[in-house]
C-alpha atoms as a PDB file:
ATOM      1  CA  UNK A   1       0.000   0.000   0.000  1.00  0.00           C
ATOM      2  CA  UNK A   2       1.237   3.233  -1.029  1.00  0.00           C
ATOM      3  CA  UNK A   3       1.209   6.149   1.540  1.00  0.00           C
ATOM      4  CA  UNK A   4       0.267  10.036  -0.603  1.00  0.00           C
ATOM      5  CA  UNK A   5       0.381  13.134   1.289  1.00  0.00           C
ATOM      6  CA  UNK A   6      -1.800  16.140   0.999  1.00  0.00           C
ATOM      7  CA  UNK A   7      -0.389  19.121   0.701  1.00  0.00           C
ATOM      8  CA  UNK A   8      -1.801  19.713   4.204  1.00  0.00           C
ATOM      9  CA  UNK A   9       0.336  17.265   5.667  1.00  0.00           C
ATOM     10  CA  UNK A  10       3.467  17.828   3.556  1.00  0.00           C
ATOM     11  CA  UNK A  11       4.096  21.273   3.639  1.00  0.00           C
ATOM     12  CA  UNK A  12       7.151  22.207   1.166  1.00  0.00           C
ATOM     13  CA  UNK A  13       8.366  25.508   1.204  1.00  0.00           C
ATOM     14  CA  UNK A  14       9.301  27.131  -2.593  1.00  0.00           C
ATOM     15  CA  UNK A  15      13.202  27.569  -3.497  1.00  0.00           C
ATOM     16  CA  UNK A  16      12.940  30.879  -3.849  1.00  0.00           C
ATOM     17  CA  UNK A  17      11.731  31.366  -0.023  1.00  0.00           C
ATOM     18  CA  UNK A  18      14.054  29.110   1.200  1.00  0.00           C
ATOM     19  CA  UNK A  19      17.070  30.757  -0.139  1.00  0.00           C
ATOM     20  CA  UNK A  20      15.456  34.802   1.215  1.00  0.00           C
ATOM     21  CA  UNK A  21      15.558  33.173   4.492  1.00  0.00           C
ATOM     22  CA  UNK A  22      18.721  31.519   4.538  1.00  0.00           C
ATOM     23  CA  UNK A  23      20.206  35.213   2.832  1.00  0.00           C
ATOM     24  CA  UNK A  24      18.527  37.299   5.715  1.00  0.00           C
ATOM     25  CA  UNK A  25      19.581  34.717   8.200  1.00  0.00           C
ATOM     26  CA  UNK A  26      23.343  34.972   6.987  1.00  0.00           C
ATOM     27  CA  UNK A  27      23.008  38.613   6.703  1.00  0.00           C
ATOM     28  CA  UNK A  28      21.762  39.315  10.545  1.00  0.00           C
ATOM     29  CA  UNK A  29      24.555  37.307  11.788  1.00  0.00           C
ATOM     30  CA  UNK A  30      27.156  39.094   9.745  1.00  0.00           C
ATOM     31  CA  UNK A  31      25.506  42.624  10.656  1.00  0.00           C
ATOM     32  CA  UNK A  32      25.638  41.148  14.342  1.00  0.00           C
ATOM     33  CA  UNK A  33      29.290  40.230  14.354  1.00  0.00           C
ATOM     34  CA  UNK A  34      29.895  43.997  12.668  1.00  0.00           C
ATOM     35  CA  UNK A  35      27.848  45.959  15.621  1.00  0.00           C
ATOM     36  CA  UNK A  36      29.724  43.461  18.195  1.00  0.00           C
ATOM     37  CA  UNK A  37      33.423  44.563  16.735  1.00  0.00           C
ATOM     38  CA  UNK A  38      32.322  48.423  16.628  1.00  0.00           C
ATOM     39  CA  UNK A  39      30.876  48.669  20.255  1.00  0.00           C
ATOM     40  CA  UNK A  40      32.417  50.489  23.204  1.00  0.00           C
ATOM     41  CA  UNK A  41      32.029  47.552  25.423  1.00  0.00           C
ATOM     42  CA  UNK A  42      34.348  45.287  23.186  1.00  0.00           C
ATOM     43  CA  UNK A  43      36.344  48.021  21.993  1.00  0.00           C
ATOM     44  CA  UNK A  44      37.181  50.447  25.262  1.00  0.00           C
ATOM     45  CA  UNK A  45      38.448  53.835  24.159  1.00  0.00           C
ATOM     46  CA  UNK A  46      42.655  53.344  24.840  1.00  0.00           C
ATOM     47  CA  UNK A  47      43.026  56.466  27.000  1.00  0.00           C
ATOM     48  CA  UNK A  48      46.492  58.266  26.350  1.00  0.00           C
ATOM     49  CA  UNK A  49      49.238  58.094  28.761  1.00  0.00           C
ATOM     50  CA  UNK A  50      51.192  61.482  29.112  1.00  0.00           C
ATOM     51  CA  UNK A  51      53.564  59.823  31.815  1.00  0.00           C
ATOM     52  CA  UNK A  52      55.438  57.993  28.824  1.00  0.00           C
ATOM     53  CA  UNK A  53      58.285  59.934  28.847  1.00  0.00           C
ATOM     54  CA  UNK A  54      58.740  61.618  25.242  1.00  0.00           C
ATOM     55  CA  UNK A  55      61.791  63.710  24.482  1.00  0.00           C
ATOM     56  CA  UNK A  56      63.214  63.477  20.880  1.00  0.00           C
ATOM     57  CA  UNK A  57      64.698  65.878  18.223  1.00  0.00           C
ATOM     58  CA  UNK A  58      63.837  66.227  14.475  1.00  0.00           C
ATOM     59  CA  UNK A  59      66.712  67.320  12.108  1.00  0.00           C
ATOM     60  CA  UNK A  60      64.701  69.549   9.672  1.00  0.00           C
ATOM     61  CA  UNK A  61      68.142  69.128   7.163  1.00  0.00           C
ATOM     62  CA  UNK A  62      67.485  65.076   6.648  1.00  0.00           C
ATOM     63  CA  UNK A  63      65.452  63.602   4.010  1.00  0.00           C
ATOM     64  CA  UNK A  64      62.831  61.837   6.345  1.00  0.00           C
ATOM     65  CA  UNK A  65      61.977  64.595   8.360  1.00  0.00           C
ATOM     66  CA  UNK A  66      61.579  67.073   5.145  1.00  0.00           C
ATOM     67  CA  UNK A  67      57.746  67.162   5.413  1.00  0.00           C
ATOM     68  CA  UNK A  68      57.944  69.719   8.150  1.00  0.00           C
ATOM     69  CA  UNK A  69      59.810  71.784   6.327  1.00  0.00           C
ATOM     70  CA  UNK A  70      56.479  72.900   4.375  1.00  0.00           C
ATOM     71  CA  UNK A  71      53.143  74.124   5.856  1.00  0.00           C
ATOM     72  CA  UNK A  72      50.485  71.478   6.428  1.00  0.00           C
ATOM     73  CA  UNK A  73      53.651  68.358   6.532  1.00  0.00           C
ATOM     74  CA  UNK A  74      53.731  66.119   9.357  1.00  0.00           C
ATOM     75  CA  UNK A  75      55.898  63.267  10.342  1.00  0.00           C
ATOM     76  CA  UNK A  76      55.320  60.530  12.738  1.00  0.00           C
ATOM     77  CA  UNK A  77      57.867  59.327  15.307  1.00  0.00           C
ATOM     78  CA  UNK A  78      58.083  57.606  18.500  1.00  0.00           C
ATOM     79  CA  UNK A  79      54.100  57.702  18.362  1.00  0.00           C
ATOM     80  CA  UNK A  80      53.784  60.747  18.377  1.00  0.00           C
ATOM     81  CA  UNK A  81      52.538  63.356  14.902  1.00  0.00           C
ATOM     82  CA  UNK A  82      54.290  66.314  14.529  1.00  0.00           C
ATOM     83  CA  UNK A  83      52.864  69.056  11.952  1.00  0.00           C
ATOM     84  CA  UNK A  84      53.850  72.529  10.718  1.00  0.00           C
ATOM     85  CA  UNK A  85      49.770  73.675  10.652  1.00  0.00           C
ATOM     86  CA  UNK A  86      48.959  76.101   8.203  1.00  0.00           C
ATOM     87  CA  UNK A  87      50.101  79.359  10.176  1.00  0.00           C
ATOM     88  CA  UNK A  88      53.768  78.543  10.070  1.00  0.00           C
ATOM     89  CA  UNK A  89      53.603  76.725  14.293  1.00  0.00           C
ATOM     90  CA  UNK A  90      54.786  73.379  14.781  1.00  0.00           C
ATOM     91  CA  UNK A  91      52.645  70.676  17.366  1.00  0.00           C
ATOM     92  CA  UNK A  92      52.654  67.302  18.492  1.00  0.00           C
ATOM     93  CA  UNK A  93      50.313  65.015  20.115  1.00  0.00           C
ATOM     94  CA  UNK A  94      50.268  61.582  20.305  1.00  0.00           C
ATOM     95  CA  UNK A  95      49.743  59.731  17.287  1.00  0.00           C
ATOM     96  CA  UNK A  96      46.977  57.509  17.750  1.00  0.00           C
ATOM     97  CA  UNK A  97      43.749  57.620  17.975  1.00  0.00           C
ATOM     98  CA  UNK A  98      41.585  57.294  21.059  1.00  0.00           C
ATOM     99  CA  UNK A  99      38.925  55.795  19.900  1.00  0.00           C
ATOM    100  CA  UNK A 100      40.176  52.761  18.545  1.00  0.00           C
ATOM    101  CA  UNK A 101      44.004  53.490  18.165  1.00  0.00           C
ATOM    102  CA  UNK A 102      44.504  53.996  14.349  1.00  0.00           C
ATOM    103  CA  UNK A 103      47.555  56.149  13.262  1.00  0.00           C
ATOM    104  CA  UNK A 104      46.282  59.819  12.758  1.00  0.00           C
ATOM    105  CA  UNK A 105      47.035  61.756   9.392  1.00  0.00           C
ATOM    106  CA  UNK A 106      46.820  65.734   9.314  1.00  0.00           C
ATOM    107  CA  UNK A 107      44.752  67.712   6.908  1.00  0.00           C
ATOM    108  CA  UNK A 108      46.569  71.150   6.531  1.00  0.00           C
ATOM    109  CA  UNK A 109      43.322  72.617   5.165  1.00  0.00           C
ATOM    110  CA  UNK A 110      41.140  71.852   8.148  1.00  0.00           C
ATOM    111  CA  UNK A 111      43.938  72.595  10.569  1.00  0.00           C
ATOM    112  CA  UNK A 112      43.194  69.503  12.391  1.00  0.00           C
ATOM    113  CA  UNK A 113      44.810  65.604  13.054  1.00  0.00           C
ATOM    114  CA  UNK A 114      42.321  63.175  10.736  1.00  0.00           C
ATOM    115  CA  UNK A 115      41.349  59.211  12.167  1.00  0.00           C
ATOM    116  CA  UNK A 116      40.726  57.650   8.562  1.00  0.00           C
ATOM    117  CA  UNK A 117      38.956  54.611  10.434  1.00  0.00           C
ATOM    118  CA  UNK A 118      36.534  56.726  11.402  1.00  0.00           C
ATOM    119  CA  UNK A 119      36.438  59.584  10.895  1.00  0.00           C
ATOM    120  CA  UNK A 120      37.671  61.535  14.034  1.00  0.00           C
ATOM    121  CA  UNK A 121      39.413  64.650  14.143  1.00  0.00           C
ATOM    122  CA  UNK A 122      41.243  66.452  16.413  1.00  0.00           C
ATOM    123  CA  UNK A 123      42.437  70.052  16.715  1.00  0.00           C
ATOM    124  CA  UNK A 124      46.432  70.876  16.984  1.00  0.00           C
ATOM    125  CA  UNK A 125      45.948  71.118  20.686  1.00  0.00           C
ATOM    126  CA  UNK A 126      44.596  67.551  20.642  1.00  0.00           C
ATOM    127  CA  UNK A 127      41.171  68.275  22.067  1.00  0.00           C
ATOM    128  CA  UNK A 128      38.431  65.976  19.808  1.00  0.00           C
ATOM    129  CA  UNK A 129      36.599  68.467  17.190  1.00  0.00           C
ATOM    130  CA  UNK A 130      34.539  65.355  15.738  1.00  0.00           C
ATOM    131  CA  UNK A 131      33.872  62.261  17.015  1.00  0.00           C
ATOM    132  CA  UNK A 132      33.186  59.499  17.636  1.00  0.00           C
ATOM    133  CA  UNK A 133      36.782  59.427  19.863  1.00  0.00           C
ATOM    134  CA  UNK A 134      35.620  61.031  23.112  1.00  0.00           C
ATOM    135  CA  UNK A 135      38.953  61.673  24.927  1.00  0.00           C
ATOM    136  CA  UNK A 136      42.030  63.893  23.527  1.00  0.00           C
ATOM    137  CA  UNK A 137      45.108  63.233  22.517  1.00  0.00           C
ATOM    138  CA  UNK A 138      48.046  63.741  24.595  1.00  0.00           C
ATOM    139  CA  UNK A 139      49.723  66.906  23.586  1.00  0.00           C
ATOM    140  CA  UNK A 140      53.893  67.463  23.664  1.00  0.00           C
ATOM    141  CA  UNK A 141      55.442  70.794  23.637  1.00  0.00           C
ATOM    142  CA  UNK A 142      57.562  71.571  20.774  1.00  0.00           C
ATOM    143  CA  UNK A 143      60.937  73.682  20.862  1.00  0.00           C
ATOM    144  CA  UNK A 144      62.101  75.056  17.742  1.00  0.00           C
ATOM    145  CA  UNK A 145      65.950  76.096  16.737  1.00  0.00           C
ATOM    146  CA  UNK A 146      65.949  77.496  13.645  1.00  0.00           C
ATOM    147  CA  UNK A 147      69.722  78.152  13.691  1.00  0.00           C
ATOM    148  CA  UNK A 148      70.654  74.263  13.891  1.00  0.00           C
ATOM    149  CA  UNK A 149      67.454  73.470  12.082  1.00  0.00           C
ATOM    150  CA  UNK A 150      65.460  71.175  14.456  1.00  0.00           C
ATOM    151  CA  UNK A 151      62.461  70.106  16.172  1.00  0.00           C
ATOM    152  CA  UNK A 152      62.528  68.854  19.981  1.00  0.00           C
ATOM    153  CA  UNK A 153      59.511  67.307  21.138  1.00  0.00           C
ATOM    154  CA  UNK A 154      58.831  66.626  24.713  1.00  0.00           C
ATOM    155  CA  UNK A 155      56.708  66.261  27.755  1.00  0.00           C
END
């Protein structure tokens, strides 16, 4: 004796259904797993530590520190940026970003240190302009001899 189902008692569910729930299945868990890696509580804001004991001199005369000789340049050492801004002063804060620690960049036109992760920016004294990095950077005080053409940075 053969056993035939009605479609009552067999329900089948079309390809095309089957394969929009299995796509917005895969696509919650993936947009899940993205949310998880960009929250606060995973990801704590690395606060800056000015007791790290910076003090370090730029020669302005060798090739990898030429940048600064021109308005808007930066370089980076020791983690720490160092930029001629667009009014002729140089700065330095600390390197990295708070929110997430990506190296900073600086944008001559804005004036201002540039997270390209996300979009933070901070002004030359290091205070945040733009999040979403909540705490500053740590700021260094910069000595200038133009005579023997350097740069000291220190704390």
């Amino acid at each position: 004796m053969e056993t035939t189902f009605t479609p009552a008692e067999n329900p089948i569910m079309p390809r095309h259904e089957f394969f929009r729930l299995v796509g917005t299945s895969i696509g919650a868990i993936l947009l899940s797993r993205c949310m998880a890696g960009c929250s606060a509580q995973d990801n704590p804001e690395p606060t800056p530590d000015p007791s790290l004991k910076v003090d370090f001199t730029l020669r302005l005369d060798e090739k990898i520190n030429e940048n600064l000789l021109s308005k808007g340049g930066y370089v980076i050492k020791n983690d720490v940026i160092v930029a001629q801004t667009k009014d002729g002063q140089y700065v330095a804060v600390s390197a990295k970003c708070t929110h997430l620690g990506t190296e900073l960049t600086f944008k001559s036109v804005e004036n201002q240190f540039y997270c390209p992760s996300h979009q933070s920016r901070f002004n030359t004294t290091g205070q945040v302009v733009v999040g979403p990095a909540t705490q500053p950077l740590t700021q260094y005080k910069v000595e200038v001899n133009a005579a023997a053409q350097t740069v000291r940075v220190y704390n």
